[in-house]
PDB file of N, CA and C in Angstrom:
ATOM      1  N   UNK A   1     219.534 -28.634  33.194  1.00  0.00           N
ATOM      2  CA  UNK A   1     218.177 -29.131  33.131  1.00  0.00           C
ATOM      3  C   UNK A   1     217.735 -29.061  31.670  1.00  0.00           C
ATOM      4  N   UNK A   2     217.174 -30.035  31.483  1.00  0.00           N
ATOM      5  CA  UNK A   2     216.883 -30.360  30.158  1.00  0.00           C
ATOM      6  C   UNK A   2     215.411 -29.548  29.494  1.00  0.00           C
ATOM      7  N   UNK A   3     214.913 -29.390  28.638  1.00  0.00           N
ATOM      8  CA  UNK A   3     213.865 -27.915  28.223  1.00  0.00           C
ATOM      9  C   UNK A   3     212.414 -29.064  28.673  1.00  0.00           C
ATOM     10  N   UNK A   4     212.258 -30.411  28.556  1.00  0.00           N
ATOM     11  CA  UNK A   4     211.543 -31.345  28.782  1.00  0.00           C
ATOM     12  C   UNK A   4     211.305 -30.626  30.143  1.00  0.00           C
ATOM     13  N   UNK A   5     212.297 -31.071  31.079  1.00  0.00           N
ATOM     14  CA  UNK A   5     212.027 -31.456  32.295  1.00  0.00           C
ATOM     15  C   UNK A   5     211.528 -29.743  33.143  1.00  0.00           C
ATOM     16  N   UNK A   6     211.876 -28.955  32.244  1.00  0.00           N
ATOM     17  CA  UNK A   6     211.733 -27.111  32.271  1.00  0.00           C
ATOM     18  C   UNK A   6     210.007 -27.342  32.019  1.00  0.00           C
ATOM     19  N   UNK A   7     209.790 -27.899  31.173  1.00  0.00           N
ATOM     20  CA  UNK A   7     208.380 -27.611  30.612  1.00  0.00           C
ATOM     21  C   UNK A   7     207.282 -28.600  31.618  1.00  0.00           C
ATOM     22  N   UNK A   8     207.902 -29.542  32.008  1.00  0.00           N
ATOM     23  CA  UNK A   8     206.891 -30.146  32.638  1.00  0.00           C
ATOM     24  C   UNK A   8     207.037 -29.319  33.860  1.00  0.00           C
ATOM     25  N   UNK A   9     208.388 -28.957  34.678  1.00  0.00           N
ATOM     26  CA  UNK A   9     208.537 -27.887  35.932  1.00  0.00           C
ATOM     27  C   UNK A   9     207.126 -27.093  35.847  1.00  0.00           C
ATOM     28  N   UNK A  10     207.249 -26.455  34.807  1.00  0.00           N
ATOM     29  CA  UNK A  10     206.060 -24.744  34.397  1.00  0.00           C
ATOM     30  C   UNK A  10     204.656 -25.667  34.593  1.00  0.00           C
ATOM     31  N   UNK A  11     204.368 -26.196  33.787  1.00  0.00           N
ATOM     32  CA  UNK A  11     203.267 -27.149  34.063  1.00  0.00           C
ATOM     33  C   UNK A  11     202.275 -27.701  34.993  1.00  0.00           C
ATOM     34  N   UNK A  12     203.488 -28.088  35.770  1.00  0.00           N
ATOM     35  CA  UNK A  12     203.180 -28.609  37.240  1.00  0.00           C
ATOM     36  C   UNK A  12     202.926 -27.351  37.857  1.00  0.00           C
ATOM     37  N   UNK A  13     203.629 -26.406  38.259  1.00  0.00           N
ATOM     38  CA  UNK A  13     203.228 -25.079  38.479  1.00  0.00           C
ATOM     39  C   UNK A  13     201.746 -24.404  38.535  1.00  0.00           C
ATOM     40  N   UNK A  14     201.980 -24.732  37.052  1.00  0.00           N
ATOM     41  CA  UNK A  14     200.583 -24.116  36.295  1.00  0.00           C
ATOM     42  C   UNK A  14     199.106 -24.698  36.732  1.00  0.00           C
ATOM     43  N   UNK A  15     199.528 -25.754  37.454  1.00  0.00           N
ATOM     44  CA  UNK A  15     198.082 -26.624  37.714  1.00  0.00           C
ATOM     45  C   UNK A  15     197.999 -26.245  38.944  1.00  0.00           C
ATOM     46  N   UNK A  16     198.962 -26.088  39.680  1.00  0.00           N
ATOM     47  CA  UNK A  16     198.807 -25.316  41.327  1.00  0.00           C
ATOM     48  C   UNK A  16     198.329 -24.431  41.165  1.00  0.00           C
ATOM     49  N   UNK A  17     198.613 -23.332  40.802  1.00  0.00           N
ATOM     50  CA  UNK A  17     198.256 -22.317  40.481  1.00  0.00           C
ATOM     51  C   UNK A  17     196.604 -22.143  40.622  1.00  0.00           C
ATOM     52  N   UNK A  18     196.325 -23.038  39.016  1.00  0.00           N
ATOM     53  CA  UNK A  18     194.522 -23.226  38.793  1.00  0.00           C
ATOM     54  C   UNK A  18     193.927 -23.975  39.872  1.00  0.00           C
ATOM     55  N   UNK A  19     194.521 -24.920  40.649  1.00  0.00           N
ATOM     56  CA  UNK A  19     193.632 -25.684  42.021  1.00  0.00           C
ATOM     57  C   UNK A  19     193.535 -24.328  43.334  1.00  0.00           C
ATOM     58  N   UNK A  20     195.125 -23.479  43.113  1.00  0.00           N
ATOM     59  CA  UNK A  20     194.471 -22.747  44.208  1.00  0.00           C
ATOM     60  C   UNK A  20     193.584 -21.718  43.933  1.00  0.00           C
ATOM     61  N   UNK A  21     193.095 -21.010  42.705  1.00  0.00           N
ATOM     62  CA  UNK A  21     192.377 -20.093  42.178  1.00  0.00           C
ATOM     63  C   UNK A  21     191.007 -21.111  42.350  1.00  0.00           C
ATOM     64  N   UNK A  22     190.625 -22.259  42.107  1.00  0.00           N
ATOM     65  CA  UNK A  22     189.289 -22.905  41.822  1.00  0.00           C
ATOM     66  C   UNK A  22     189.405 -22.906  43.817  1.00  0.00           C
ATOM     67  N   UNK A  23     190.223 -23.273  44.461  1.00  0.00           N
ATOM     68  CA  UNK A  23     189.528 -23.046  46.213  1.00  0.00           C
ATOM     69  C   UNK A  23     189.802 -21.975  46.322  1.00  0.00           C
ATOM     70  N   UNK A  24     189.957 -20.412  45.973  1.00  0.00           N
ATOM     71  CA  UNK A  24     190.190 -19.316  46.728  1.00  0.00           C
ATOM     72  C   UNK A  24     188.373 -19.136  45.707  1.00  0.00           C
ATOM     73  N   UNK A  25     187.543 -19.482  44.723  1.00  0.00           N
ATOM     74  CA  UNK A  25     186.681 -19.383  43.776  1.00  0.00           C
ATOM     75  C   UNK A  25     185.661 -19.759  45.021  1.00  0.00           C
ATOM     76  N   UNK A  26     186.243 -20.895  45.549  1.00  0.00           N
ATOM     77  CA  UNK A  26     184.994 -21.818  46.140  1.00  0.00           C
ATOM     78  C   UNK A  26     184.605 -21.453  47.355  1.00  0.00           C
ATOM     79  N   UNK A  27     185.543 -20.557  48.026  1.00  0.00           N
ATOM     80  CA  UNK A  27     185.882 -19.979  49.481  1.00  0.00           C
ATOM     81  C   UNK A  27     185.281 -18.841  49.471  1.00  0.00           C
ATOM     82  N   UNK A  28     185.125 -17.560  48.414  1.00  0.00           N
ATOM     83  CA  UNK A  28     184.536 -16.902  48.342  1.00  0.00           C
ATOM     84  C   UNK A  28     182.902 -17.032  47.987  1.00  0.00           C
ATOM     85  N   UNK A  29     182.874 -18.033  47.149  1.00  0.00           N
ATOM     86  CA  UNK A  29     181.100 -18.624  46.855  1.00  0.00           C
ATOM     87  C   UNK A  29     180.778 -19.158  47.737  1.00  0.00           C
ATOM     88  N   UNK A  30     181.344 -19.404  49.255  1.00  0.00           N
ATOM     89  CA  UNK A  30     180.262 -19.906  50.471  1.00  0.00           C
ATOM     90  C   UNK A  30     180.600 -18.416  51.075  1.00  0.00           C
ATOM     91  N   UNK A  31     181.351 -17.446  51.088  1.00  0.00           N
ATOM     92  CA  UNK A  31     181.448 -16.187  51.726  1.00  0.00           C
ATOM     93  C   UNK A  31     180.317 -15.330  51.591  1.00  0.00           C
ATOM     94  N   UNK A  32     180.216 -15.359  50.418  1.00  0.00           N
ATOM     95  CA  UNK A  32     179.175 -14.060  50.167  1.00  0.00           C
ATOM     96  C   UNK A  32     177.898 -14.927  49.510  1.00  0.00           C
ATOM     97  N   UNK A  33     177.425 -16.224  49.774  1.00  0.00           N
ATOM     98  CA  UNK A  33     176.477 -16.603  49.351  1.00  0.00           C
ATOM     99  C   UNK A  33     176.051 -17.462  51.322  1.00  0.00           C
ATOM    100  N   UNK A  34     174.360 -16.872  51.515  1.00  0.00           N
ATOM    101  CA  UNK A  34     174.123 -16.394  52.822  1.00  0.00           C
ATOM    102  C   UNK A  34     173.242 -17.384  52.545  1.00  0.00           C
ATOM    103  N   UNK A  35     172.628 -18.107  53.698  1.00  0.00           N
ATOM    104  CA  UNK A  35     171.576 -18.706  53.469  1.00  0.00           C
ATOM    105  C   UNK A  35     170.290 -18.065  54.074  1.00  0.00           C
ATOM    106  N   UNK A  36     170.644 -16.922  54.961  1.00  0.00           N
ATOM    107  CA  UNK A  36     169.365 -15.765  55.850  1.00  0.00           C
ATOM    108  C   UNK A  36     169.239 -15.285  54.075  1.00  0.00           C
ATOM    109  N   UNK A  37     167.620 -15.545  54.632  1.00  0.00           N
ATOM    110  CA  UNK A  37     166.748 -14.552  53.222  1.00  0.00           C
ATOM    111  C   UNK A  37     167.265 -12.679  53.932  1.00  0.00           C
ATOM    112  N   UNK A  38     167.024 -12.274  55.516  1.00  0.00           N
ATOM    113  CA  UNK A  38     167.191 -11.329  55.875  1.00  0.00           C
ATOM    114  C   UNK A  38     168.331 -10.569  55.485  1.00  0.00           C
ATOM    115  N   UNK A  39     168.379  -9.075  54.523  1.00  0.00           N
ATOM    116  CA  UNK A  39     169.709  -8.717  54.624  1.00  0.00           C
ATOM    117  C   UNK A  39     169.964  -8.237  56.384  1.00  0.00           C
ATOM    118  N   UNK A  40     171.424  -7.818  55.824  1.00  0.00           N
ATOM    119  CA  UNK A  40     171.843  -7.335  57.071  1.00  0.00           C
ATOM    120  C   UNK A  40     171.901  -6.469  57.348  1.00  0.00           C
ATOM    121  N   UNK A  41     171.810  -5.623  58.383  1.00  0.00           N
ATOM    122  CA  UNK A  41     171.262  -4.652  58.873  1.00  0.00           C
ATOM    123  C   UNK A  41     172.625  -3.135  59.166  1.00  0.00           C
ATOM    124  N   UNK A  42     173.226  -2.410  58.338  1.00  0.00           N
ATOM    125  CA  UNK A  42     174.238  -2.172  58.702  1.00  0.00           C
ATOM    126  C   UNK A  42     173.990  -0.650  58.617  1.00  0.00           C
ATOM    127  N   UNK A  43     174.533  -0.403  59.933  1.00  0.00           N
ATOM    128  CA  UNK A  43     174.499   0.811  60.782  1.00  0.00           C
ATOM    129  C   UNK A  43     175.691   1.954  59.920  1.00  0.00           C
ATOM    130  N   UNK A  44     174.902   2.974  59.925  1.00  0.00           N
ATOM    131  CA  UNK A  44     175.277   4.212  59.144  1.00  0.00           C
ATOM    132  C   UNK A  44     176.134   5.147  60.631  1.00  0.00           C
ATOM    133  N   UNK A  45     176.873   5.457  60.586  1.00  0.00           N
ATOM    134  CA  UNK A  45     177.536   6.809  61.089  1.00  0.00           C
ATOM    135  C   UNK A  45     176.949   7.938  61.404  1.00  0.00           C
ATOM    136  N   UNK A  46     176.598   8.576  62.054  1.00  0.00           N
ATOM    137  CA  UNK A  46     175.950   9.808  61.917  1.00  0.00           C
ATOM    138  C   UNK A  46     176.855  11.052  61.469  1.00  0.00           C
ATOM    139  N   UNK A  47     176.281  11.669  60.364  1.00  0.00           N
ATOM    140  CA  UNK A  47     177.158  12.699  59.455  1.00  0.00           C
ATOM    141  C   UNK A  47     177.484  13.675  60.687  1.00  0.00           C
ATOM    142  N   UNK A  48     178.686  13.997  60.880  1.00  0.00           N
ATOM    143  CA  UNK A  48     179.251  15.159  62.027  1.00  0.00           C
ATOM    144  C   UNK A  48     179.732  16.257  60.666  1.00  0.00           C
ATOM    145  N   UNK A  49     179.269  17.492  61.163  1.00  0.00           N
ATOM    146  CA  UNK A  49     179.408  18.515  60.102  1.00  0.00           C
ATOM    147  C   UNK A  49     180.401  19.031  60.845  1.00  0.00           C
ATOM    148  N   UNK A  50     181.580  19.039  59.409  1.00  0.00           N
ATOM    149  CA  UNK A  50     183.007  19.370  60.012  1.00  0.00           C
ATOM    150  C   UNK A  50     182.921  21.108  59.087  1.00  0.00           C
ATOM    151  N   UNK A  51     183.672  21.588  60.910  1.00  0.00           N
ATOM    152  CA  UNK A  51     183.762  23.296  60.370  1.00  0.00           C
ATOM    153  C   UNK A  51     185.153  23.247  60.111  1.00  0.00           C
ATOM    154  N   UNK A  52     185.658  23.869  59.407  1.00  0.00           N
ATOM    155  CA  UNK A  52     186.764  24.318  58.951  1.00  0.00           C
ATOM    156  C   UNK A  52     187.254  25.248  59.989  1.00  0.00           C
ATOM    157  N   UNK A  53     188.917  24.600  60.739  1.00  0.00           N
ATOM    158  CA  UNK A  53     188.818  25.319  62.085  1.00  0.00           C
ATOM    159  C   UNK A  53     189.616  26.658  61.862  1.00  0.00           C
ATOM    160  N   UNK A  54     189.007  27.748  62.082  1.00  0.00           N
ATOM    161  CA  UNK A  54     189.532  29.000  61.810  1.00  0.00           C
ATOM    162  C   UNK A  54     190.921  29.411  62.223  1.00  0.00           C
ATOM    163  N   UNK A  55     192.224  29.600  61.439  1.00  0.00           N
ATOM    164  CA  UNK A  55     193.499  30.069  61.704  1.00  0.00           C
ATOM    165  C   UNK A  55     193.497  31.201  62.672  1.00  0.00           C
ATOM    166  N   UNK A  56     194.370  30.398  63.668  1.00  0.00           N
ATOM    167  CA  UNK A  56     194.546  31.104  65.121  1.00  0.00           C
ATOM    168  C   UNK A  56     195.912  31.938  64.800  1.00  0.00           C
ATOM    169  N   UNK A  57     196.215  33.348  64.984  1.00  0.00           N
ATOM    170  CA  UNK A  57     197.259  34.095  64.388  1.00  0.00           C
ATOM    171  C   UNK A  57     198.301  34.652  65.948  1.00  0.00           C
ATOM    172  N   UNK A  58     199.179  34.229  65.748  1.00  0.00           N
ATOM    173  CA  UNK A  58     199.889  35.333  67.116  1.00  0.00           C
ATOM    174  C   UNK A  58     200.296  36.680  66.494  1.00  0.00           C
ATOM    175  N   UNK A  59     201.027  37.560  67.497  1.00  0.00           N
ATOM    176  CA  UNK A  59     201.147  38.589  67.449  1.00  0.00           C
ATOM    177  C   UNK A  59     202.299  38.706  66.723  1.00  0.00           C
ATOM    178  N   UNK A  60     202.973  37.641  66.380  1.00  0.00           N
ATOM    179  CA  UNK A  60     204.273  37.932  65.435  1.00  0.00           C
ATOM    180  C   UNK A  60     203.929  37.606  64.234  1.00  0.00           C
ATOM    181  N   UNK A  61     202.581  36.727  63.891  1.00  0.00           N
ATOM    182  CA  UNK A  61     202.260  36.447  62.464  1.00  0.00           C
ATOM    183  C   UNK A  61     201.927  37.738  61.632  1.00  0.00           C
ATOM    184  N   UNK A  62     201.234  38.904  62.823  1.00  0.00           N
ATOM    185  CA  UNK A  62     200.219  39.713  61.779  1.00  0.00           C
ATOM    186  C   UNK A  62     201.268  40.721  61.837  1.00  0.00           C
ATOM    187  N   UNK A  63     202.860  40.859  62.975  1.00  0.00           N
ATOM    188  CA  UNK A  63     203.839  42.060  63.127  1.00  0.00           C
ATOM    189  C   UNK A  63     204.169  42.032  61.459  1.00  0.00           C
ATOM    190  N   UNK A  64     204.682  40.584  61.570  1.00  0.00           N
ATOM    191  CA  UNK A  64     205.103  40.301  60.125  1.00  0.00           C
ATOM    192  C   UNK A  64     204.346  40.676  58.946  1.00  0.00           C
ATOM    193  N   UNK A  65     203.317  40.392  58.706  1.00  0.00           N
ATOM    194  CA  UNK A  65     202.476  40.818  57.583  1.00  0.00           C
ATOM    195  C   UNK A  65     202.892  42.406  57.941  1.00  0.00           C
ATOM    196  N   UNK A  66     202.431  42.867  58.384  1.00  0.00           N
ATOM    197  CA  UNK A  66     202.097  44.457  58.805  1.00  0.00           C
ATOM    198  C   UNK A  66     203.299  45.043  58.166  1.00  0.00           C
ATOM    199  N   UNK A  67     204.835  43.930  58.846  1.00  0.00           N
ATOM    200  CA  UNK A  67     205.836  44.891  58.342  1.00  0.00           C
ATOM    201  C   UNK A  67     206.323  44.606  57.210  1.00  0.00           C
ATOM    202  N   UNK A  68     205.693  43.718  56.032  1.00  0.00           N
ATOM    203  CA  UNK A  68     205.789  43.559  54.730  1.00  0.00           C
ATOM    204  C   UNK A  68     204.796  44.625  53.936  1.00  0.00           C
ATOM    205  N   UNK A  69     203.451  44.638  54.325  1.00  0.00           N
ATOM    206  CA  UNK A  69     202.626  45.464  53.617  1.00  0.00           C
ATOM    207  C   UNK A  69     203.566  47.197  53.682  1.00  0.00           C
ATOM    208  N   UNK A  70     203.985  47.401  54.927  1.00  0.00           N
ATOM    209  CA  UNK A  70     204.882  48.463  55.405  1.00  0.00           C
ATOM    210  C   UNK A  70     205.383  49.326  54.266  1.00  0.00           C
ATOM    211  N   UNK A  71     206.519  48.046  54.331  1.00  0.00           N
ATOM    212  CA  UNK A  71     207.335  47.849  53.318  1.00  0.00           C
ATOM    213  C   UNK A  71     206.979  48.347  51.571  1.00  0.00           C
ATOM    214  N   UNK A  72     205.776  47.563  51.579  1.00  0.00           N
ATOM    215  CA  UNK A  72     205.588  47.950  49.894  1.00  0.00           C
ATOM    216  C   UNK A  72     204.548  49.175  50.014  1.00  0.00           C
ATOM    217  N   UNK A  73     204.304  49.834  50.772  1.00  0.00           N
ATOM    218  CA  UNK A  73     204.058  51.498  50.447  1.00  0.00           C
ATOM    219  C   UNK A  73     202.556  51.400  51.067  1.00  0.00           C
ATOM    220  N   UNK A  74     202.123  50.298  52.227  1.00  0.00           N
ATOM    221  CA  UNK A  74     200.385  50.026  52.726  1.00  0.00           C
ATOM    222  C   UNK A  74     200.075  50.669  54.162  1.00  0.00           C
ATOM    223  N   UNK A  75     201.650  51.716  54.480  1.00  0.00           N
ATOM    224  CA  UNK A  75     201.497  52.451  55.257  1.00  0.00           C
ATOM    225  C   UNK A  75     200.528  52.981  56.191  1.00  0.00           C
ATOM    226  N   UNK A  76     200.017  53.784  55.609  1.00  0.00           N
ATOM    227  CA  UNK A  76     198.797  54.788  56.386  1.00  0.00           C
ATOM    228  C   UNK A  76     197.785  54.195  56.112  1.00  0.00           C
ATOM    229  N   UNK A  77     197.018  53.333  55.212  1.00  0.00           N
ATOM    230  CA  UNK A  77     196.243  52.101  55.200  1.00  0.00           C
ATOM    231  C   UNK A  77     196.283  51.538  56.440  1.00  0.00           C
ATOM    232  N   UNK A  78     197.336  50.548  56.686  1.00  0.00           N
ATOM    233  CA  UNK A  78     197.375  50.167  58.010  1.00  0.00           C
ATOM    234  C   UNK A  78     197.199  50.738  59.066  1.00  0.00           C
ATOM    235  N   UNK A  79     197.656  52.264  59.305  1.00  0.00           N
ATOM    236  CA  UNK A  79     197.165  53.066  60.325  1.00  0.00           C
ATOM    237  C   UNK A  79     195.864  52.900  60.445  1.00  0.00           C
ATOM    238  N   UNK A  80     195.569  53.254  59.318  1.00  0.00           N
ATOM    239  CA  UNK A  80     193.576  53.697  59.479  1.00  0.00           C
ATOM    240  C   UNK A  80     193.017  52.246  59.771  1.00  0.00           C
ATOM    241  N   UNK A  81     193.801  50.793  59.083  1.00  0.00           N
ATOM    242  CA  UNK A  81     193.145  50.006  59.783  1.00  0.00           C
ATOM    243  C   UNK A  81     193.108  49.608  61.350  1.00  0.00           C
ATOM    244  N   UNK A  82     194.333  50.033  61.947  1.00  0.00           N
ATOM    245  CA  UNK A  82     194.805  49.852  63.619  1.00  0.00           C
ATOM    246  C   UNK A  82     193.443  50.927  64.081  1.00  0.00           C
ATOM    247  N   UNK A  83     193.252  51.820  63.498  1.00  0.00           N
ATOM    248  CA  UNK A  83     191.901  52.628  64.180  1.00  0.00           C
ATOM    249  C   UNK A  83     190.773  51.884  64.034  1.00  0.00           C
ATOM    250  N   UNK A  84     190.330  51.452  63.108  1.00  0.00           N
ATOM    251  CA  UNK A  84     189.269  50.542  62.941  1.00  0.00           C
ATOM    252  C   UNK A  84     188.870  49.912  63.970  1.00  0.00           C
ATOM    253  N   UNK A  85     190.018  48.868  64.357  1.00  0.00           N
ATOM    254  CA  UNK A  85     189.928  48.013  65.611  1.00  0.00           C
ATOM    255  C   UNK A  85     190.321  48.528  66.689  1.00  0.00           C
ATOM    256  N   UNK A  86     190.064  49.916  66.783  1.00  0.00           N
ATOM    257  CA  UNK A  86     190.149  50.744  68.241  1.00  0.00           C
ATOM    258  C   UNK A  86     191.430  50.696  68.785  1.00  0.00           C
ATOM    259  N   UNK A  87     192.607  50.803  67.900  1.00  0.00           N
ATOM    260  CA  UNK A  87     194.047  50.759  68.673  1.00  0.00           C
ATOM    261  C   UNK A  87     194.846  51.694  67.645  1.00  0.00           C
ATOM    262  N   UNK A  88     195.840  52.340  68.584  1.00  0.00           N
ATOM    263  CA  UNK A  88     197.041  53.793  68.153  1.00  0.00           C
ATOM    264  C   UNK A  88     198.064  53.008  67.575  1.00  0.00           C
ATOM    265  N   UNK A  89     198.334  51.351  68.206  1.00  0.00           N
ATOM    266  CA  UNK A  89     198.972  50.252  67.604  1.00  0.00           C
ATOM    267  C   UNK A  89     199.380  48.778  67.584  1.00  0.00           C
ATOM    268  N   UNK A  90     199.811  47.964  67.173  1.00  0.00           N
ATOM    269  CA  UNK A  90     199.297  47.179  66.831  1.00  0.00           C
ATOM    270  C   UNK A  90     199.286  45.934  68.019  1.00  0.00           C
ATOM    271  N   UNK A  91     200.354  46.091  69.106  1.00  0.00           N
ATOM    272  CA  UNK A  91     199.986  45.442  70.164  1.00  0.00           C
ATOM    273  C   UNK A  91     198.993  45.675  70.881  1.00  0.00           C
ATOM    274  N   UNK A  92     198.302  47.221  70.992  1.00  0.00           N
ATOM    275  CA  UNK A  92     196.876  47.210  71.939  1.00  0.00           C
ATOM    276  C   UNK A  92     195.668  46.722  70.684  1.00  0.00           C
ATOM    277  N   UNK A  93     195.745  45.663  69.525  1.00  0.00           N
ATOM    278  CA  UNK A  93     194.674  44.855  69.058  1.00  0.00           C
ATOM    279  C   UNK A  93     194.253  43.891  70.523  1.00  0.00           C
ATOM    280  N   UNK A  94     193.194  43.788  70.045  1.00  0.00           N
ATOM    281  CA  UNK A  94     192.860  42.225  70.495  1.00  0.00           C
ATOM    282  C   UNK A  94     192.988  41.284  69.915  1.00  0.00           C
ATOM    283  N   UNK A  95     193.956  40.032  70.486  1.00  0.00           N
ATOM    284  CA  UNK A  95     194.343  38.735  69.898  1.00  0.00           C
ATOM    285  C   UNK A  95     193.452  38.129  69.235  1.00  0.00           C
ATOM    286  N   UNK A  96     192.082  38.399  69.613  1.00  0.00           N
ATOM    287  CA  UNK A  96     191.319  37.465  69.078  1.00  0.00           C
ATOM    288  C   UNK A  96     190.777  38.067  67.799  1.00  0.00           C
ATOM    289  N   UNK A  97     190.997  39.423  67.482  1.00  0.00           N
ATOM    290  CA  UNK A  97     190.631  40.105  66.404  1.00  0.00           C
ATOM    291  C   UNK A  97     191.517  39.734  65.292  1.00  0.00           C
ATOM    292  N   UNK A  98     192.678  38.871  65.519  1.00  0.00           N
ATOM    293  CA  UNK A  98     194.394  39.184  64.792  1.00  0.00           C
ATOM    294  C   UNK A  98     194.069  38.380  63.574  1.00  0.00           C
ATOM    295  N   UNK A  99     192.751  37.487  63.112  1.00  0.00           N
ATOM    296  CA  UNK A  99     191.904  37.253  61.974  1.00  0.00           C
ATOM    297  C   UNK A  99     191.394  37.907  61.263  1.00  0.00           C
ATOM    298  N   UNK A 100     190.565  38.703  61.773  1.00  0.00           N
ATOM    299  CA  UNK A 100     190.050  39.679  61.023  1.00  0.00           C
ATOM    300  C   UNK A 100     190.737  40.510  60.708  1.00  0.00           C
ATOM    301  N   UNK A 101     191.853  40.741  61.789  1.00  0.00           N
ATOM    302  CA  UNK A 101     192.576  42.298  60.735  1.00  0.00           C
ATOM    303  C   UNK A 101     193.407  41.583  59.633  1.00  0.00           C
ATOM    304  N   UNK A 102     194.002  41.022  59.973  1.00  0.00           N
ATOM    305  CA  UNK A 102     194.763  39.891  58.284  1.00  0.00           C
ATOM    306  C   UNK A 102     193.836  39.973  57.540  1.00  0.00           C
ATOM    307  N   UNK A 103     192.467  39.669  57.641  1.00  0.00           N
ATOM    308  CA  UNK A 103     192.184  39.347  56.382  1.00  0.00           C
ATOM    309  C   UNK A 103     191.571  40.973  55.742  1.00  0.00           C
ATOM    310  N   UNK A 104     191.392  41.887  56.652  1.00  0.00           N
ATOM    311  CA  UNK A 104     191.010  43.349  55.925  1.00  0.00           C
ATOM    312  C   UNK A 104     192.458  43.463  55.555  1.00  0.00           C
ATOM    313  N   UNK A 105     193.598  43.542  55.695  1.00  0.00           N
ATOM    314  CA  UNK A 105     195.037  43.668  55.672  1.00  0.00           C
ATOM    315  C   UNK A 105     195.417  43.474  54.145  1.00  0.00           C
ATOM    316  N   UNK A 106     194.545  42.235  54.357  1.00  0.00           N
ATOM    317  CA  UNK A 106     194.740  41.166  52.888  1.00  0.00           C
ATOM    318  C   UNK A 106     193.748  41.874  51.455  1.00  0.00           C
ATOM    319  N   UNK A 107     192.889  42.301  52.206  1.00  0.00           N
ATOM    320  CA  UNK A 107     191.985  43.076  51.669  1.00  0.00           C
ATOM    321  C   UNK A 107     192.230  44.523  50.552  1.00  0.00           C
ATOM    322  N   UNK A 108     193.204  44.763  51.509  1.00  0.00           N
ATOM    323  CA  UNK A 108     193.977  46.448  50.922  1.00  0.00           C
ATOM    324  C   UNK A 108     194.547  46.203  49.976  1.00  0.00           C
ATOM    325  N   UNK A 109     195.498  45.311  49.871  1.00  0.00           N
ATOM    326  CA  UNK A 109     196.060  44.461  48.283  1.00  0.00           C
ATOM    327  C   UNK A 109     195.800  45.101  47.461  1.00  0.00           C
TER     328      UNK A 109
END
């Protein structure tokens, strides 16, 4: 192919190109141009206040902690905290307490 027949190729191209940009121009200027003087009326969401849902712990999450703190010398700490929450050890906690003691746990640090 000859650089002529290359240049008029690009050319021709080039004018498609600009006819479809001047109707995608013209398609949007009847889109967003309204002939209601009224705006439109657009409905808001009602804000739902999101709680941050509190980490639910089993009894092997806090064994584990317990037997790491153990480990690095948080011993009798931990005892005195198993009294706190009214238990000799750590399975007679209450499950639902197994938050709060992590985070006093976390606390001793």
């Amino acid at each position: 192919m000859s650089k002529m027949s290359e240049l008029s190729q690009v050319l021709s191209e080039l004018r498609d190109c600009g006819k479809t940009l001047i109707n995608i121009a013209d398609s949007l200027t009847e889109i967003f141009s309204s002939t209601n003087d009224e705006p439109e009326t657009v409905m808001e969401a009602p804000a739902i206040p999101t709680e941050e849902p509190k980490p639910e712990y089993s009894f092997l999450d806090v064994r584990k902690k317990f037997a790491e703190m153990s480990r690095a010398g948080y011993t009798e700490a931990l005892k005195g905290l198993l009294k706190k929450y009214g238990a000799e050890k750590l399975s007679s906690v209450d499950p639902s307490q197994y938050a709060a003691l992590l985070a006093d746990a976390e606390a001793i640090k």
